[in-house]
Every structure is written in structure tokens, then in C-alpha cells.
Protein backbone atom coordinates (compact mmCIF):
# COMPACT_ATOMS: atom_id res chain seq x y z
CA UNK A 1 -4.45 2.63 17.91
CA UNK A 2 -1.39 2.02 15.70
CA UNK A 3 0.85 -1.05 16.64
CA UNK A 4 3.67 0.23 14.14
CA UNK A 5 5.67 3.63 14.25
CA UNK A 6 5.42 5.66 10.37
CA UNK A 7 9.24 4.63 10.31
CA UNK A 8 8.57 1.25 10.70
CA UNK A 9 6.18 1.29 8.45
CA UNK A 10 8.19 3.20 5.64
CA UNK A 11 11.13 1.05 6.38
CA UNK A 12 8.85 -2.51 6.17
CA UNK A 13 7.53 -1.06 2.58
CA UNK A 14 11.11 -0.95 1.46
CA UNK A 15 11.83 -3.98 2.27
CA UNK A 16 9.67 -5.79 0.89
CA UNK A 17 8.93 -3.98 -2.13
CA UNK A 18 5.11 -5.13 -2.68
CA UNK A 19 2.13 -3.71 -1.17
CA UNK A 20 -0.80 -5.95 -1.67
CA UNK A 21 -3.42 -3.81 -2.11
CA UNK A 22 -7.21 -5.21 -1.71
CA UNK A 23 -11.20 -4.79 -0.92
CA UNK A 24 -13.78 -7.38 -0.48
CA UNK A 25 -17.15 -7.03 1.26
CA UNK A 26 -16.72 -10.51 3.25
CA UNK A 27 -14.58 -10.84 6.05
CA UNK A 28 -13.50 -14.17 5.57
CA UNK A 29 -12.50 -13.32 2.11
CA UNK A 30 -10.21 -11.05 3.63
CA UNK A 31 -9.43 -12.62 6.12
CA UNK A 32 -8.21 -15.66 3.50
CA UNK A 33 -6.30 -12.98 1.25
CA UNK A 34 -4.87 -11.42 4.25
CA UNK A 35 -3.22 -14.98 4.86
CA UNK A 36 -2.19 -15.66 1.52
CA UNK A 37 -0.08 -12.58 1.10
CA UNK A 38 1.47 -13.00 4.82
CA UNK A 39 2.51 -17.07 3.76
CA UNK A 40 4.02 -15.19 0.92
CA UNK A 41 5.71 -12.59 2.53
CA UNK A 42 3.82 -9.89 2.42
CA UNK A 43 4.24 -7.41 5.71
CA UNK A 44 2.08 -4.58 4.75
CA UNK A 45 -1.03 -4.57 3.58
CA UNK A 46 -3.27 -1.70 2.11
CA UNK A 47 -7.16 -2.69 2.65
CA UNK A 48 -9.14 -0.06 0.88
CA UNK A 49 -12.09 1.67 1.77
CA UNK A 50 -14.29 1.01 -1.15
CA UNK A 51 -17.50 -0.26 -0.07
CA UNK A 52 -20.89 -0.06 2.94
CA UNK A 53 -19.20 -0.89 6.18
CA UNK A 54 -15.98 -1.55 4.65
CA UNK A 55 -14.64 -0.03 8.28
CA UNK A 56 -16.63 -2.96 9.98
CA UNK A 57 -14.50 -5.43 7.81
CA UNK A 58 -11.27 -3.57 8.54
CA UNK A 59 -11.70 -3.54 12.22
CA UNK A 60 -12.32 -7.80 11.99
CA UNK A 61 -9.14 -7.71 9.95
CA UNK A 62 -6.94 -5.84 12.38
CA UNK A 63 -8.07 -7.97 15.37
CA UNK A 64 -7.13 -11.41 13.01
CA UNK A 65 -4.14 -10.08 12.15
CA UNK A 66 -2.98 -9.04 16.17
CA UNK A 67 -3.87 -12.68 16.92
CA UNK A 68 -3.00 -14.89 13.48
CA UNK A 69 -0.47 -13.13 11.84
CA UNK A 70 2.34 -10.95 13.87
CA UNK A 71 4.01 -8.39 12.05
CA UNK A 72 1.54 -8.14 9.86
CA UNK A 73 1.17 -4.16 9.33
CA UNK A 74 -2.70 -3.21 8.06
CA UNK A 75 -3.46 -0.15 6.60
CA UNK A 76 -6.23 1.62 4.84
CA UNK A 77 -6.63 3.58 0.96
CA UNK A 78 -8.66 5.46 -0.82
CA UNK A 79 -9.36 8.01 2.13
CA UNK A 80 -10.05 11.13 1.06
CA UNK A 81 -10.92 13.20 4.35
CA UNK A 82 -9.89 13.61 7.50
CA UNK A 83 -12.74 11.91 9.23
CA UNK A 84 -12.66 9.01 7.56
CA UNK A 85 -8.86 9.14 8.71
CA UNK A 86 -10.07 9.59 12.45
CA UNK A 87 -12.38 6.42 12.14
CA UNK A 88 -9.55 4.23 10.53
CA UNK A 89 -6.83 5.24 12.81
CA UNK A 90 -9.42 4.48 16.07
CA UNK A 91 -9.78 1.13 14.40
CA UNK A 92 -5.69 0.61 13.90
CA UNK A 93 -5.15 1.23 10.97
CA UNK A 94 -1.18 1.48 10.64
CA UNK A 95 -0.99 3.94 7.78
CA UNK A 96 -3.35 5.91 5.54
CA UNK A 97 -3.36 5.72 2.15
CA UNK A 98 -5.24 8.42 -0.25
CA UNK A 99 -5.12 9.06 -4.10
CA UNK A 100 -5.30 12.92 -3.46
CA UNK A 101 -3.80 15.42 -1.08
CA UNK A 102 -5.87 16.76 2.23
CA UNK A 103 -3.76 18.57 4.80
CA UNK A 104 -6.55 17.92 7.32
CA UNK A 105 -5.69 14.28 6.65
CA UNK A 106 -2.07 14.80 7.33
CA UNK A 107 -2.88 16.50 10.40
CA UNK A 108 -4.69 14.36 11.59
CA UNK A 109 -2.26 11.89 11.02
CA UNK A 110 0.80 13.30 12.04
CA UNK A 111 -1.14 13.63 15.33
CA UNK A 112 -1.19 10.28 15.87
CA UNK A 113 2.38 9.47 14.51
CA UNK A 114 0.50 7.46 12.10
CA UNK A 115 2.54 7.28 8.34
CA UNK A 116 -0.04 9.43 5.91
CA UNK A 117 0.62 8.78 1.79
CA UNK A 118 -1.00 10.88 -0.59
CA UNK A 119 -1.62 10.21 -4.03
CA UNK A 120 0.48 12.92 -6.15
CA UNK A 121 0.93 13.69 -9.97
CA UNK A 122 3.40 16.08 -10.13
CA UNK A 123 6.93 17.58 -8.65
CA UNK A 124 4.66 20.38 -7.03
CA UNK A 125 2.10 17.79 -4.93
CA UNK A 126 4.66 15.42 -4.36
CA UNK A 127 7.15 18.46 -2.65
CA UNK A 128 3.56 20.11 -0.70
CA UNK A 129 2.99 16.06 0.81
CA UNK A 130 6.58 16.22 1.77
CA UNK A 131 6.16 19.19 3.50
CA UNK A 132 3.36 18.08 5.38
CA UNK A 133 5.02 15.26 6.82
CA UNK A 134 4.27 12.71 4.13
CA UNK A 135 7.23 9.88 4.48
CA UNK A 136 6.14 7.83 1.39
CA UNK A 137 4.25 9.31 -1.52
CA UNK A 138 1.69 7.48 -3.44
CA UNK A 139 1.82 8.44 -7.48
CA UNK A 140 -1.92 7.22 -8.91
CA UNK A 141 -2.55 6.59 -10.76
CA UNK A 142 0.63 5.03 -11.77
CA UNK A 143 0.60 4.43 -15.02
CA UNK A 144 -1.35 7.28 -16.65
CA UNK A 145 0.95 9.87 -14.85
CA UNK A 146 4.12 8.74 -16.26
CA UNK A 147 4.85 5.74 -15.36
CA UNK A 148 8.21 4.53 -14.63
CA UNK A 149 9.55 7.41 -16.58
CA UNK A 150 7.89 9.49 -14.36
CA UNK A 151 9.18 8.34 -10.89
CA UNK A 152 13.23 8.57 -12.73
CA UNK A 153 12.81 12.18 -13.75
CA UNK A 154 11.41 12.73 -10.33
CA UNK A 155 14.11 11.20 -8.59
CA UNK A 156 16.56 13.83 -10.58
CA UNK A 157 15.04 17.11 -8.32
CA UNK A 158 14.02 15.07 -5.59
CA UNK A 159 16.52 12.21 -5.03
CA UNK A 160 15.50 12.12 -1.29
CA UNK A 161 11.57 11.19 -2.19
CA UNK A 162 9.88 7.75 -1.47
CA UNK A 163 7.85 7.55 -4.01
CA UNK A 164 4.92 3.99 -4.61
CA UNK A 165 3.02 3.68 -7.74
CA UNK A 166 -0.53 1.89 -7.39
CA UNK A 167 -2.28 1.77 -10.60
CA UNK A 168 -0.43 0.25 -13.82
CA UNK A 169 1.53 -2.04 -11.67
CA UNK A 170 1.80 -6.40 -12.47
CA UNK A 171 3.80 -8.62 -10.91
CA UNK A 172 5.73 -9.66 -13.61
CA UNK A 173 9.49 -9.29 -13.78
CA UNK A 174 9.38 -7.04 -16.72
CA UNK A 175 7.07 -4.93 -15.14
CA UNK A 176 8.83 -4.87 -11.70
CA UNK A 177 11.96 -4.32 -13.63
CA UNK A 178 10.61 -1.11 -14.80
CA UNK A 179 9.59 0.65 -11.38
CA UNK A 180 12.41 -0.76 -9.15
CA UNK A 181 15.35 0.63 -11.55
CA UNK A 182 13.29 4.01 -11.87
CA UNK A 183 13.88 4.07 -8.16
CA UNK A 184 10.56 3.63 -6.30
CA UNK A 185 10.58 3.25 -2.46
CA UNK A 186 8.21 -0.11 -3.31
CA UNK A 187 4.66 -0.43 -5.15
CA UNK A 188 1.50 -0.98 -4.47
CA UNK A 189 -0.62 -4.23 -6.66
CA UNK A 190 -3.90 -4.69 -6.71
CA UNK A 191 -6.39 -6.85 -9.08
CA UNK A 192 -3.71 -8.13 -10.71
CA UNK A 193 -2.22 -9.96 -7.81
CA UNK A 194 -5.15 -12.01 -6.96
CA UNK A 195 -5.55 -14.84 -8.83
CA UNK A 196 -9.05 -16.35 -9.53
CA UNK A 197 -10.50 -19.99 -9.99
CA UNK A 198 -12.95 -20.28 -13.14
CA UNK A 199 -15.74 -20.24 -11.02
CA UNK A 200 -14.72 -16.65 -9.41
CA UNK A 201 -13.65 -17.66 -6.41
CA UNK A 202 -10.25 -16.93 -5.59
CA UNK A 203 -7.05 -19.02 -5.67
CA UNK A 204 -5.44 -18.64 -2.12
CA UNK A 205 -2.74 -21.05 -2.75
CA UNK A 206 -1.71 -19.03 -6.28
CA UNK A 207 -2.18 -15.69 -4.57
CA UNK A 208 0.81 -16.57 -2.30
CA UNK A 209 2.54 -17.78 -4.81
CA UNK A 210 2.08 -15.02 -6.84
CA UNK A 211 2.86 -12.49 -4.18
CA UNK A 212 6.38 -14.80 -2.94
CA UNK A 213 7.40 -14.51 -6.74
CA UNK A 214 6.89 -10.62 -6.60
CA UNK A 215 8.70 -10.35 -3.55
CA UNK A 216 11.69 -12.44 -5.05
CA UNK A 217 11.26 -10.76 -7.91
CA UNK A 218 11.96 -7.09 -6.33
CA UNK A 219 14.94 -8.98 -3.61
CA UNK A 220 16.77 -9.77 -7.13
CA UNK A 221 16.46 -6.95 -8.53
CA UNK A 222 18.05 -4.51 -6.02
CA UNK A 223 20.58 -7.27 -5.64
């Protein structure tokens, strides 16, 4: 079951800003990545559900993290029913991430106390998520629904929503610039956050880098 309360997982996200968000079939991959964002400062972490057995390789994940890296709040994406939801949140998943809206999912969530985050693309989905208990809302993907632009006229109607972009999102300071003055609740990176050597493999050592820089990037910027 969940080690972390939806407010403490909503409040975490603020905080830091980033949420790395990442799928590989091999566990030690993960288990490597999972590292390299936590030595960077990382405290959540979206695994997505993207492949055969991909549940097998969460479940090693969770266990790692219990033992290697405390604090450490796993969660799943790209969930798009409610038993899929069921499986991940018997595994420990800490939150559940989906690009779309199923109110069997927030159910089923809610149920648990377990922090549920839809992916919306308008005022209308992003109100109906609210309404059934959503916390955080997921916009995706980010950039072809409006972008920053989006997420600032949003905030006029609904100044109260917590709103994360995935998609369309680099760790750059001119592209962090852009969400965290529109007024996101934090933002979810994915490809573009995890560096590669030449050969493919990937560069653990730049991937914390890259994800400390992000996460001093966002401190700066809200001052």
C-alpha cells in the first residue's frame, strides 16, 4: 500500500517543482535512474506504465526505494483504467498518473487515499477532475494544449487549481521560466531529462546533474 498521504504527495510536488518522469524495461536501469534523480533531489517520481511487465519492474522499484532511498515517493502514469489502478496501488504506487479522465480511476483511488491526476485539456475536464477529488491536474499533452499560455488563462477562473504539464517541458531556464510564472503547481520531464552517452547508454552522473540544475532552476525562480 501507499507509504505517502495525497497531501503529502501534492505538497512534495510543489516543492520541488520537477517530476522526473521515466520507463525502461530493465530494472537496474531504473533502478540507476531512480538514484540519479534522488542524488539530485528529486522526491517524486512518475514511472510509467508503458511496456510487458512494466508492473513487475515497478514493484522491484518500490521495494529499492523503501530500502535505498527514504522519502523517495514512486508513482505510476499513463493508466488509463481502473484496474490497472488496483494493480499499481497493491504494488505501492504513491499516486496515479493518467493522460485522460476515468471516474472509476478516481474512485478507486480516492478509496485508498491515494493522490489520482488526470490528464485534462480544457477548463471543463480540469473543473470535472476537481470534482472528483483530483488534488493535482495533469495538462498533456503540455505543449500542444496551450502551453504556458494555457495554464495563465486557466489560473484566471480557477486560481485555486494545481495544475502539471508533462509533454513540451525541458529543463532549461527559459523553458522553466515559462511554466513556473504561468503558475503551475510543478511539471512533469521526461526524455529530455535523461541524458545519454554516444553509445546509448545513459549518463547517470549528468542525469543528476541535470535534474539538481532543474530543481535550482524552479527554487530561483519562485524566489
Amino acid at each position: 500500500m501507499a507509504q505517502y498521504s495525497r497531501i503529502a504527495v501534492a505538497t512534495q510536488m510543489k516543492e520541488t517543482g520537477i517530476v522526473p518522469v521515466f520507463y525502461h524495461q530493465d530494472v537496474n536501469t531504473c533502478k540507476e535512474i531512480l538514484n540519479a534523480c534522488y542524488e539530485g533531489g528529486a522526491r517524486v517520481f512518475e514511472f510509467t506504465n508503458r511496456g510487458d511487465f512494466a508492473h513487475e519492474v515497478f514493484a522491484e522499484l518500490v521495494k529499492y526505494a523503501s530500502k535505498e532511498l527514504p522519502g523517495m515517493m514512486l508513482g505510476v502514469g499513463s493508466v488509463i483504467d481502473a484496474g490497472t489502478t488496483a494493480l499499481y496501488l497493491q504494488l505501492g504506487a504513491n499516486f496515479i498518473v493518467s493522460p485522460l479522465i476515468n471516474a472509476e480511476m478516481a474512485r478507486t483511488s480516492n478509496r485508498r487515499k491515494v493522490a489520482w491526476m488526470p490528464g485534462c485539456g480544457s477548463v471543463t475536464e480540469i473543473s470535472y477532475a476537481e470534482e472528483l477529488g483530483a488534488e493535482v491536474v495533469k495538462i498533456f499533452p503540455g505543449a500542444q494544449v496551450g502551453g504556458p499560455s494555457f495554464v495563465k488563462a486557466v489560473k484566471g477562473p480557477l486560481p485555486w487549481s494545481s495544475i502539471m504539464p508533462t509533454g513540451g517541458v525541458s529543463p532549461t531556464a527559459e523553458n522553466l521560466k515559462e511554466w513556473i510564472t504561468a503558475g503551475v503547481h510543478c511539471v512533469g520531464i521526461g526524455s529530455k531529462l535523461f541524458i545519454k552517452n554516444e553509445d546509448g547508454s545513459f549518463d547517470y552522473k549528468k542525469v543528476q546533474e541535470q535534474v539538481a540544475s532543474a530543481i535550482q532552476i524552479v527554487k530561483e525562480l519562485r524566489g
